[in-house]
C-alpha atoms as a PDB file:
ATOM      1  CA  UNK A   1      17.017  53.815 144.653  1.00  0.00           C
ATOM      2  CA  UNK A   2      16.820  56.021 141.684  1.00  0.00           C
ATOM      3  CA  UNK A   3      19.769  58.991 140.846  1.00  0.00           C
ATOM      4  CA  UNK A   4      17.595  61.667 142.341  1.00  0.00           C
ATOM      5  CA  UNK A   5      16.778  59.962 145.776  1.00  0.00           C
ATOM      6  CA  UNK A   6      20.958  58.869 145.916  1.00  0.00           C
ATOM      7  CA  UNK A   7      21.375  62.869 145.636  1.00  0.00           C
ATOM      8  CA  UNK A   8      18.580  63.751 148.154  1.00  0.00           C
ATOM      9  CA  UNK A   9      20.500  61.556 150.327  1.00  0.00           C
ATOM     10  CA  UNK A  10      24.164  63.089 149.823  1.00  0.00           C
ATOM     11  CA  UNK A  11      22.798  66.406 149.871  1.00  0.00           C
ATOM     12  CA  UNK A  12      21.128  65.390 153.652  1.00  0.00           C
ATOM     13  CA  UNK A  13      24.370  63.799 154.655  1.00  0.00           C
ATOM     14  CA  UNK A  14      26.074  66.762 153.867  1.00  0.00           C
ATOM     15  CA  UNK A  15      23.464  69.216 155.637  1.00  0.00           C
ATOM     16  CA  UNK A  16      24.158  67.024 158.885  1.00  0.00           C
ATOM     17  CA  UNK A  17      27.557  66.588 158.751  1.00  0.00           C
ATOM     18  CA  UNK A  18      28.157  70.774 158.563  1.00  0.00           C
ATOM     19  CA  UNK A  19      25.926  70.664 161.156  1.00  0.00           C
ATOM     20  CA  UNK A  20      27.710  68.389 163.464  1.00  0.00           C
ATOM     21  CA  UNK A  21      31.233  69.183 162.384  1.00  0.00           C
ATOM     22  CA  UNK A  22      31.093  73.013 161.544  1.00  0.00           C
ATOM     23  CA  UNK A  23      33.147  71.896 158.010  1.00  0.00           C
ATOM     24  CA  UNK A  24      32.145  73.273 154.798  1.00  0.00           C
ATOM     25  CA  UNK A  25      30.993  70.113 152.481  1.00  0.00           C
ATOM     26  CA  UNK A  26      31.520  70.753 148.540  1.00  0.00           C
ATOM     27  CA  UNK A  27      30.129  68.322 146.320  1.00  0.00           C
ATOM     28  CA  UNK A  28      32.207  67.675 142.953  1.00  0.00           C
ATOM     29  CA  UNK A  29      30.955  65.708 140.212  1.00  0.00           C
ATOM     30  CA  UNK A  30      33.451  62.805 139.966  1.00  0.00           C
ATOM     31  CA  UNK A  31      34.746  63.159 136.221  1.00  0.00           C
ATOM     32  CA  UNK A  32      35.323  67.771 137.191  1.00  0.00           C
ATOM     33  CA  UNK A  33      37.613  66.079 140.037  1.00  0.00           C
ATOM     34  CA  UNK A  34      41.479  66.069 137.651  1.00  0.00           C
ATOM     35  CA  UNK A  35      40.360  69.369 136.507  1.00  0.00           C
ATOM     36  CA  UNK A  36      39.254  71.085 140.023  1.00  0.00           C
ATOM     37  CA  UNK A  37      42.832  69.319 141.775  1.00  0.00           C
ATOM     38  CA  UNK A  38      44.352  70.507 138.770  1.00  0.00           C
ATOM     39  CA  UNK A  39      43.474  74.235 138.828  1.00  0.00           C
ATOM     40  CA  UNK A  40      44.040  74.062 142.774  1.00  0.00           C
ATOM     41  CA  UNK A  41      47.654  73.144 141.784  1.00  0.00           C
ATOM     42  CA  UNK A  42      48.696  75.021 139.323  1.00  0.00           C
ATOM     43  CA  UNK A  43      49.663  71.911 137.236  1.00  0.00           C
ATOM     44  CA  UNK A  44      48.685  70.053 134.018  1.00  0.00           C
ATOM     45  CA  UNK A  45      46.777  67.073 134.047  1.00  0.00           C
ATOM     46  CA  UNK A  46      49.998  64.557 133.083  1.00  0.00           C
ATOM     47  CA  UNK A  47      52.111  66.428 136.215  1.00  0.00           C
ATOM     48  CA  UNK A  48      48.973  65.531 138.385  1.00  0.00           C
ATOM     49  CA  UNK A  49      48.828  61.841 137.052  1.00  0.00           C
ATOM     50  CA  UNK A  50      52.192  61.221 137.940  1.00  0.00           C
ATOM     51  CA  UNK A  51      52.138  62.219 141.473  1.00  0.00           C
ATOM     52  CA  UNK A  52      49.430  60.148 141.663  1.00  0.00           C
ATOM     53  CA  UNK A  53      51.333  57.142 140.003  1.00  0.00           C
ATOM     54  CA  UNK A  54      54.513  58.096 142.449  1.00  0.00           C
ATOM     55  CA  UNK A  55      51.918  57.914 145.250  1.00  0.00           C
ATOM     56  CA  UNK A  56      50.633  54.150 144.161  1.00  0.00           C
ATOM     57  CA  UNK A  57      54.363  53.444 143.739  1.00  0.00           C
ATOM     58  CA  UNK A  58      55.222  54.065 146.923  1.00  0.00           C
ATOM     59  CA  UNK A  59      52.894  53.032 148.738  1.00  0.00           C
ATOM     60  CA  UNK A  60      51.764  49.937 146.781  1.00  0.00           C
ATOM     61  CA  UNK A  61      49.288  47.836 145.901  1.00  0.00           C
ATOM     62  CA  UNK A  62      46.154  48.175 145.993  1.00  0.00           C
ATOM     63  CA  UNK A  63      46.348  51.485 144.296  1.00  0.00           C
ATOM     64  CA  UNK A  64      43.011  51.676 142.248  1.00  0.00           C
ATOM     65  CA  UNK A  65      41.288  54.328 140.698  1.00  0.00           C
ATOM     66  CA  UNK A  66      39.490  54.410 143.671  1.00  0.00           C
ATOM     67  CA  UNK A  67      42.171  55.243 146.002  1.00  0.00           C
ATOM     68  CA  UNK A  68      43.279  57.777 143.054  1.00  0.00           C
ATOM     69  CA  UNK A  69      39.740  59.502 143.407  1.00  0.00           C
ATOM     70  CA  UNK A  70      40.705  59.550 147.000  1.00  0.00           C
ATOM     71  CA  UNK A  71      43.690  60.873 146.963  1.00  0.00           C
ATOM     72  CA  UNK A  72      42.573  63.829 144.571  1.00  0.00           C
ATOM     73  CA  UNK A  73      39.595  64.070 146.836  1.00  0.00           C
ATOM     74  CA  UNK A  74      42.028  64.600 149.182  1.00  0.00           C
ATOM     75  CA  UNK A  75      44.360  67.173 147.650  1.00  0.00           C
ATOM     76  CA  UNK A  76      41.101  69.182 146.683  1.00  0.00           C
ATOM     77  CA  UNK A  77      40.314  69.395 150.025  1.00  0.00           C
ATOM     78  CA  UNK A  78      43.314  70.569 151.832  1.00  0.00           C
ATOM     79  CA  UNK A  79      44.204  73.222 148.353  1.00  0.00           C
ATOM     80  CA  UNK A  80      40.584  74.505 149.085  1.00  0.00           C
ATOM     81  CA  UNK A  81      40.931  74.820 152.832  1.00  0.00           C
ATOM     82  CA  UNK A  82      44.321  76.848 152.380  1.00  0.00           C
ATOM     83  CA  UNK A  83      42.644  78.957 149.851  1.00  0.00           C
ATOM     84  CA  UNK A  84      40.034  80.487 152.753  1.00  0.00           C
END
């Protein structure tokens, strides 16, 4: 599967899953996502890292960087959803 036909793919996912759900889908390219959760909250990147670190903390291993995408997938949502 090349990068194009992976992209084809999300962008059909996300056509069908508006159309089932009624939610607004928002693609974000995964290295934008700090800055975009950032922005959302008002804060600087090292305030958003640790909240994420308090989050791994307390809820404990595993806590990898893909639960941190996740979780700022996450806030990004919810921030964006407010926002409307």
């Amino acid at each position: 599967m090349t990068v194009s036909d992976s992209a084809l793919g999300a962008d059909w996912l996300g056509v069908c899953r508006r159309a089932v759900t009624g939610l607004e889908v928002r693609r974000v390219v995964e290295r934008e996502l700090p800055a975009l959760v950032c922005d959302l909250l008002g804060v600087k990147p090292p305030a958003l890292e640790a909240r994420l670190k308090a989050m791994g903390r307390t809820l404990g291993p595993p806590w990898s960087e893909d639960y941190k995408l996740a979780a700022e997938a996450d806030f990004a949502a919810m921030l964006v959803d407010t926002r409307k």
